[in-house]
N, C-alpha and C. Protein backbone atom coordinates (compact mmCIF):
# COMPACT_ATOMS: atom_id res chain seq x y z
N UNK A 1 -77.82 159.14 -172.45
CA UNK A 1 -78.88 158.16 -172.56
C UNK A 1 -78.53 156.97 -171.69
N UNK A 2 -79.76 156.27 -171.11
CA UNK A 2 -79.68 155.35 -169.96
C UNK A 2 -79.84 154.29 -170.95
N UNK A 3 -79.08 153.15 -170.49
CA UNK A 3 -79.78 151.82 -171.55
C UNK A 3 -80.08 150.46 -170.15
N UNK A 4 -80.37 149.78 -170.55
CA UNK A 4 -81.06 148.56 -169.85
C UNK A 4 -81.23 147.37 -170.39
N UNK A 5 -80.96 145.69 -169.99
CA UNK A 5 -81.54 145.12 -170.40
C UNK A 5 -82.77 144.48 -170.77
N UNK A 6 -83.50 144.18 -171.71
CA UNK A 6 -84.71 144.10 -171.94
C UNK A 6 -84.97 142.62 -171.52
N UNK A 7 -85.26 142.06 -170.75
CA UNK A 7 -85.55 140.47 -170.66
C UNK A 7 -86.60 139.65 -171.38
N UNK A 8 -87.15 140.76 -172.27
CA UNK A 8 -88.36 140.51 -173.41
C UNK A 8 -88.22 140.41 -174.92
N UNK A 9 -86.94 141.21 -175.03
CA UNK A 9 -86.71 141.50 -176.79
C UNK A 9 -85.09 140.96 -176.18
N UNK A 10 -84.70 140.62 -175.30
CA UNK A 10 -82.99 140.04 -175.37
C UNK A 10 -81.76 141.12 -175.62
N UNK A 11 -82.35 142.62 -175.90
CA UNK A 11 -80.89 143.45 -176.09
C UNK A 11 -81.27 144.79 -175.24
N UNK A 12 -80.65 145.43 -175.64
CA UNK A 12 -80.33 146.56 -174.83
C UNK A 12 -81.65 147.26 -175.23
N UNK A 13 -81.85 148.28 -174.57
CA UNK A 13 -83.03 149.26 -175.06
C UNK A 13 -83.25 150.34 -173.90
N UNK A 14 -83.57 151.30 -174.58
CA UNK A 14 -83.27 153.22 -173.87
C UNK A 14 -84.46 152.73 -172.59
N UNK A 15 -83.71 153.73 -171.43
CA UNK A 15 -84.61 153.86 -170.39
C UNK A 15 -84.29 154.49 -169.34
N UNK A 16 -85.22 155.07 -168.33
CA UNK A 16 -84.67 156.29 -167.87
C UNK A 16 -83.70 156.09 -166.25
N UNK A 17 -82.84 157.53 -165.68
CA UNK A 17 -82.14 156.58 -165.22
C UNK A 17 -82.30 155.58 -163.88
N UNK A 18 -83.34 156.01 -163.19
CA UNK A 18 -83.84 155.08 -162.13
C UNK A 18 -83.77 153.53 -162.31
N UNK A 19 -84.48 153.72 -163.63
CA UNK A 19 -84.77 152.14 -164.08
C UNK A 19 -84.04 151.67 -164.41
N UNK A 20 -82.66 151.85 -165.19
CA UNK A 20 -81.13 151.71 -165.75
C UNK A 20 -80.47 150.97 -164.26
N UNK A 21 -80.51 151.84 -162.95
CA UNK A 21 -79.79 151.34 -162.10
C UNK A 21 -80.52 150.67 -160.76
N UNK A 22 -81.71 150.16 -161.47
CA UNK A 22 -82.48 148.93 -161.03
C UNK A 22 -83.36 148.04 -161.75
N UNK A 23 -82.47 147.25 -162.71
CA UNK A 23 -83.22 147.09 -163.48
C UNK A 23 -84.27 145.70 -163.23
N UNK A 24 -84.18 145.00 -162.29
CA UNK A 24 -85.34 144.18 -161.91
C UNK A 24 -86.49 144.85 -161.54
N UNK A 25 -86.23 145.85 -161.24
CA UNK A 25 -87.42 146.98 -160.37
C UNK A 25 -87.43 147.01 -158.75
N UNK A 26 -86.34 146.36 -158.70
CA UNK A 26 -86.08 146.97 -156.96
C UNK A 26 -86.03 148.19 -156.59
N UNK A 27 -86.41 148.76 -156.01
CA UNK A 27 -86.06 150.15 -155.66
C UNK A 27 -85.27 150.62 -154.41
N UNK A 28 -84.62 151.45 -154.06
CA UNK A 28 -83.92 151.59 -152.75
C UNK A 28 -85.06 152.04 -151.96
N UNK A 29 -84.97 151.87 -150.68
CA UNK A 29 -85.38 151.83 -149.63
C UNK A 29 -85.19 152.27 -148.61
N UNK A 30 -85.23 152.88 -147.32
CA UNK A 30 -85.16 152.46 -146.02
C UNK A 30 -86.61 151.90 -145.38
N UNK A 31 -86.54 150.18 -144.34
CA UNK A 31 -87.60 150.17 -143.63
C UNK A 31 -87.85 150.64 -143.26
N UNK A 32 -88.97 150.70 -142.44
CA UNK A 32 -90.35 151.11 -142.33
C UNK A 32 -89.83 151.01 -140.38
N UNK A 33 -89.79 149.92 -139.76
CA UNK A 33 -89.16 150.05 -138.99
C UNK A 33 -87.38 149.05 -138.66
N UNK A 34 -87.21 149.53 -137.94
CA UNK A 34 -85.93 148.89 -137.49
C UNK A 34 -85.86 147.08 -137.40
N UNK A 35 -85.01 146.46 -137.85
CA UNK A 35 -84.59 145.22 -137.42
C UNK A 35 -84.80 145.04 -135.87
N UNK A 36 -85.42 143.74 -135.01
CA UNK A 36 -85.40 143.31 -133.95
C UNK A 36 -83.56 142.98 -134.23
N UNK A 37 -83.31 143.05 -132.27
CA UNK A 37 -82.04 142.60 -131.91
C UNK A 37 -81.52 141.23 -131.99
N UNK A 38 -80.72 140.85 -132.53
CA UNK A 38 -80.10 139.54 -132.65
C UNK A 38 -79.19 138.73 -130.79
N UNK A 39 -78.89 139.97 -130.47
CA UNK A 39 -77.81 139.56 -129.58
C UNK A 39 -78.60 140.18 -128.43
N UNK A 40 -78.02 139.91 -126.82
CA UNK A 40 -78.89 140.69 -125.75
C UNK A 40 -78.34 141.81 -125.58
N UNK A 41 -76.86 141.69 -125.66
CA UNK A 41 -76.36 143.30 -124.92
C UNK A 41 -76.39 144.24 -127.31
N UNK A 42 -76.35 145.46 -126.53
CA UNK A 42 -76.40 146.01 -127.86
C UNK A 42 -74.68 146.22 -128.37
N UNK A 43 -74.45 146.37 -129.40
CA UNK A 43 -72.97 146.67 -129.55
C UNK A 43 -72.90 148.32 -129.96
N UNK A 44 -71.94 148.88 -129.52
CA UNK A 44 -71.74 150.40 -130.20
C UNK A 44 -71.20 150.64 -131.17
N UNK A 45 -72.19 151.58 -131.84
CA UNK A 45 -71.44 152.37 -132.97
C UNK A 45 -70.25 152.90 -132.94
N UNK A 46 -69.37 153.10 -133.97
CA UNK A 46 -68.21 153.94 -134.02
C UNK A 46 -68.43 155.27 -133.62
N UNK A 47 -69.51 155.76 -134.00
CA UNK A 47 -69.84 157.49 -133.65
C UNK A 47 -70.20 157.37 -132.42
N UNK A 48 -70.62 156.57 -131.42
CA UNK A 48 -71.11 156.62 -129.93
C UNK A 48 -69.87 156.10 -128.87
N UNK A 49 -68.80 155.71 -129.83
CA UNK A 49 -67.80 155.34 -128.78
C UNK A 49 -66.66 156.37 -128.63
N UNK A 50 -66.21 155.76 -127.14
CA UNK A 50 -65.46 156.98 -126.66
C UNK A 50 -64.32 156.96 -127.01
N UNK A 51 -63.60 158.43 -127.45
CA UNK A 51 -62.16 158.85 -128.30
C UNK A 51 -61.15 158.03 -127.79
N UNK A 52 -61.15 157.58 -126.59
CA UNK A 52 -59.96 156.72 -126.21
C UNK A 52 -60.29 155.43 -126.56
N UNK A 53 -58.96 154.49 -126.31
CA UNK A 53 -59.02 153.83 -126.60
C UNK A 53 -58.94 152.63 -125.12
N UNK A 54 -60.01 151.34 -124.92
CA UNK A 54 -59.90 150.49 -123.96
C UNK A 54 -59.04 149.55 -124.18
N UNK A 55 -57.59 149.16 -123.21
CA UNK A 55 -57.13 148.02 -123.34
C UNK A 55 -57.51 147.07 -122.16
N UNK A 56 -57.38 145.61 -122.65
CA UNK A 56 -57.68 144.70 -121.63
C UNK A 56 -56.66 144.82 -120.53
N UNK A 57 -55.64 145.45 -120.48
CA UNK A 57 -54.32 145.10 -119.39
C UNK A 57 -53.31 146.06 -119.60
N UNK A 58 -52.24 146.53 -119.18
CA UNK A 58 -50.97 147.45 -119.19
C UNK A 58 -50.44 147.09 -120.68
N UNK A 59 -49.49 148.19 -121.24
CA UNK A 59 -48.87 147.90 -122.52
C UNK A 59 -47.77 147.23 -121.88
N UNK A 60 -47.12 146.63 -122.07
CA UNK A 60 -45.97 145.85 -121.89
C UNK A 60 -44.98 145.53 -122.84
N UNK A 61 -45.03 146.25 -124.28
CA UNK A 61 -44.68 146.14 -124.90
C UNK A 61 -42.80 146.77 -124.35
N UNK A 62 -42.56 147.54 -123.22
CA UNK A 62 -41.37 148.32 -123.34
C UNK A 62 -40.36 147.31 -122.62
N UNK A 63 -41.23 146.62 -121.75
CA UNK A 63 -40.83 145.40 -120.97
C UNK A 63 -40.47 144.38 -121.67
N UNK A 64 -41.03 143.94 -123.04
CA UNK A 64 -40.68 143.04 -123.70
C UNK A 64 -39.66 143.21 -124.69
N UNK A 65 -39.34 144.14 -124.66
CA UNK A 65 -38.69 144.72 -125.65
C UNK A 65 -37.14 144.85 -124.97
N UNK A 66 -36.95 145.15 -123.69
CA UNK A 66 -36.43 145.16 -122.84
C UNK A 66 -35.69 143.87 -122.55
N UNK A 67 -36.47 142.93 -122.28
CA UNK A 67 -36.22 141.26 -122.37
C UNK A 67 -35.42 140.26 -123.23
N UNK A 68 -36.25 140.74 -124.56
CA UNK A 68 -35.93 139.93 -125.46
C UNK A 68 -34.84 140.40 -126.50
N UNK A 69 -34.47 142.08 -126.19
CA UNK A 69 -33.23 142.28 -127.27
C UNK A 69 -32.01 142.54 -126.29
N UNK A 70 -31.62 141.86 -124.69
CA UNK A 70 -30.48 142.32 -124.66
C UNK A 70 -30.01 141.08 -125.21
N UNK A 71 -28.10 141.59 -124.68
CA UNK A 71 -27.51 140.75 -125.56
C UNK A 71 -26.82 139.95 -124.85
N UNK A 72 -27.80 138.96 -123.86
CA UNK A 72 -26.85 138.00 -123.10
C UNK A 72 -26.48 136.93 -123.62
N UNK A 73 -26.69 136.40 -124.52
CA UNK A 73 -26.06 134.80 -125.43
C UNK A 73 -27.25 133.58 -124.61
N UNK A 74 -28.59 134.77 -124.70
CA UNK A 74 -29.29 133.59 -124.41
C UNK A 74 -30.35 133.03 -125.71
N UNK A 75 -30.60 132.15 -126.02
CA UNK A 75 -31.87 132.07 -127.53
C UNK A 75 -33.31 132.81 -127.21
N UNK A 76 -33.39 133.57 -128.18
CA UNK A 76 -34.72 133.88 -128.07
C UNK A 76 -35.73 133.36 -127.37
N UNK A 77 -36.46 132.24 -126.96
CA UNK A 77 -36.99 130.95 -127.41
C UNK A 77 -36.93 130.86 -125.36
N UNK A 78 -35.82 131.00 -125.08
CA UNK A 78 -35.54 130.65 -123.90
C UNK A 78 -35.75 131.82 -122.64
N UNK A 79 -35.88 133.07 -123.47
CA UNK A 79 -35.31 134.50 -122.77
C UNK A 79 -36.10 134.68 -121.61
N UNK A 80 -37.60 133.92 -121.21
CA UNK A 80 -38.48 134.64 -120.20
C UNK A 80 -38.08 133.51 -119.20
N UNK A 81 -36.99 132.71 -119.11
CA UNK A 81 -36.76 131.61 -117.90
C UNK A 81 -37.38 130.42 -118.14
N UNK A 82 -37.60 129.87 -116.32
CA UNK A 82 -38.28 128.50 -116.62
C UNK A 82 -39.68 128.34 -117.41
N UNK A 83 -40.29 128.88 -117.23
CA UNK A 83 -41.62 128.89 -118.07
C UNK A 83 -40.82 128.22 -119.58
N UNK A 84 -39.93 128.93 -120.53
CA UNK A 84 -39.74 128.60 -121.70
C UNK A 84 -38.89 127.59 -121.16
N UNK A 85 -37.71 127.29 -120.49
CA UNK A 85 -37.41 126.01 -120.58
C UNK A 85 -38.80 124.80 -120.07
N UNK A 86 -39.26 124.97 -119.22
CA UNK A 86 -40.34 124.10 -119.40
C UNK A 86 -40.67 123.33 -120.58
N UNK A 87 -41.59 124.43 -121.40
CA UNK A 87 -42.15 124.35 -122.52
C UNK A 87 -41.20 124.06 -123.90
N UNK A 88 -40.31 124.11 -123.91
CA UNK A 88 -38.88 123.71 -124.75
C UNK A 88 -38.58 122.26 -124.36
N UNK A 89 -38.54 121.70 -123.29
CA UNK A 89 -37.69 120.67 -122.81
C UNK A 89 -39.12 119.51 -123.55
N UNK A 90 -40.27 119.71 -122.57
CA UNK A 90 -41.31 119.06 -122.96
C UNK A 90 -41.99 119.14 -124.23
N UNK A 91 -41.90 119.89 -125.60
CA UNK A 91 -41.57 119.68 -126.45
C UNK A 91 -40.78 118.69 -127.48
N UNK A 92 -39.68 119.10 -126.72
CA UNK A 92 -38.19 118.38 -127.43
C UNK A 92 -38.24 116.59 -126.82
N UNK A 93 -39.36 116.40 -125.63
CA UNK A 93 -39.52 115.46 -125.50
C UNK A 93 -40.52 114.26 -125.95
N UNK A 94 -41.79 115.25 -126.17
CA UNK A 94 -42.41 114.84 -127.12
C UNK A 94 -42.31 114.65 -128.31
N UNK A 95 -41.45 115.39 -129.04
CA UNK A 95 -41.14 115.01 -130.57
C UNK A 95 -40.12 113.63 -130.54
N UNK A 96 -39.17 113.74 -129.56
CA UNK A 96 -38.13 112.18 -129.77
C UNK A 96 -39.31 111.21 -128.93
N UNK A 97 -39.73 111.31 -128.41
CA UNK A 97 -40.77 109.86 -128.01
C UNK A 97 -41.67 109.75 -129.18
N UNK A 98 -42.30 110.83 -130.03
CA UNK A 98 -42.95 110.58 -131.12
C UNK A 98 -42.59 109.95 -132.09
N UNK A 99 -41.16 110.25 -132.32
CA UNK A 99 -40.19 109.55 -133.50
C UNK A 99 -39.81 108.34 -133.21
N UNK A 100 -39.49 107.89 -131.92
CA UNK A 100 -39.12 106.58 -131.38
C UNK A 100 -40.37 105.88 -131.51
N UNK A 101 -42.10 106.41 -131.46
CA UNK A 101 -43.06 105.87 -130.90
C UNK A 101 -43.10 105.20 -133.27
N UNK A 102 -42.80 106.29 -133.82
CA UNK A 102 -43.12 105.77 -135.05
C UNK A 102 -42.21 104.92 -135.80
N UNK A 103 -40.53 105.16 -135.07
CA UNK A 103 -40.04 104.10 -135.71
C UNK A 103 -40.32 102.25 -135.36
N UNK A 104 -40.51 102.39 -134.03
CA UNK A 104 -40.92 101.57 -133.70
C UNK A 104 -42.22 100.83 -134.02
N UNK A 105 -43.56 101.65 -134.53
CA UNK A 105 -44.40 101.10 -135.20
C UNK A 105 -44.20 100.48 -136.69
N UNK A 106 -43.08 101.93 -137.01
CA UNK A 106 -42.74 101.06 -138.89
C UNK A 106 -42.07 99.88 -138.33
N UNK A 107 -41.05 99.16 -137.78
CA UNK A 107 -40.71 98.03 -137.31
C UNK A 107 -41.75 97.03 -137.39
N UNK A 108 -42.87 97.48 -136.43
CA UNK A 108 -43.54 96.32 -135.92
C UNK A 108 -44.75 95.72 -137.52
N UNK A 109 -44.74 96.81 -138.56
CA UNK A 109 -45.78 96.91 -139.38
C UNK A 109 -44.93 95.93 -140.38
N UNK A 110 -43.45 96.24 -140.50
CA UNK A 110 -42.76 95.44 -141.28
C UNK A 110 -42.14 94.11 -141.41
N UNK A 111 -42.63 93.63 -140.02
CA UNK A 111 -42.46 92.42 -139.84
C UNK A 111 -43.83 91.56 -140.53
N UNK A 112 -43.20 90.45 -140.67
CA UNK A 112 -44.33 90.06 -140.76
C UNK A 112 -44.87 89.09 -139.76
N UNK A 113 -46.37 88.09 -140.35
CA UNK A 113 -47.38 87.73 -139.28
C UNK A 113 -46.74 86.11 -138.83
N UNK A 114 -46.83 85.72 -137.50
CA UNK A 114 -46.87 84.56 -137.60
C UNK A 114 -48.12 83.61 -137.50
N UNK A 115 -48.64 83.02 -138.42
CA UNK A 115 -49.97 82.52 -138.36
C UNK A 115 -49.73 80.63 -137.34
């Protein structure tokens, strides 16, 4: 037996099972026709795309792997050359000018005014 809520008598009450598993009275559907396109180009389905797979560029993963686990006593951080020292140095320089830039403001905040 199917039951349902009654929104008229407040409890449950027998009913068959269509109506049980819609009980506002929606019914399932398919439209009538198709949705207009949202976007210009269309996107593909999973079933229309092709078995391989597209990458944007070469795997490079064997190269990196290559790079970053020998064991020269260099830091991680540093291993691809100047590029990472670059980006390390100018870092490490921005954070101590940041800290100098704030101790120096708590200074200036803690003084006080001369009127």
């Amino acid at each position: 037996m199917y039951y349902k809520f009654s929104g008229f008598t407040q409890k449950l009450t027998g009913s068959a099972p269509m109506a049980a598993y819609c009980p506002q009275g929606l019914r399932p559907g398919v439209p009538a026709e198709s949705p207009t396109m949202i976007f210009g180009t269309p996107t593909k389905v999973v079933s229309e795309a092709s078995p391989t797979v597209e990458y944007m560029g070469a795997n490079r993963v064997q190269e990196f792997q290559r790079i970053f686990q020998a064991s020269d006593s260099v830091p991680v951080h540093l291993k691809r050359g100047v590029p990472d020292r670059l980006l390390y140095r100018t870092t490490m320089a921005l954070t101590v000018g940041g800290a100098l830039y704030c101790m120096v403001a708590l200074y200036m905040a803690a003084q006080p005014r001369n009127k």
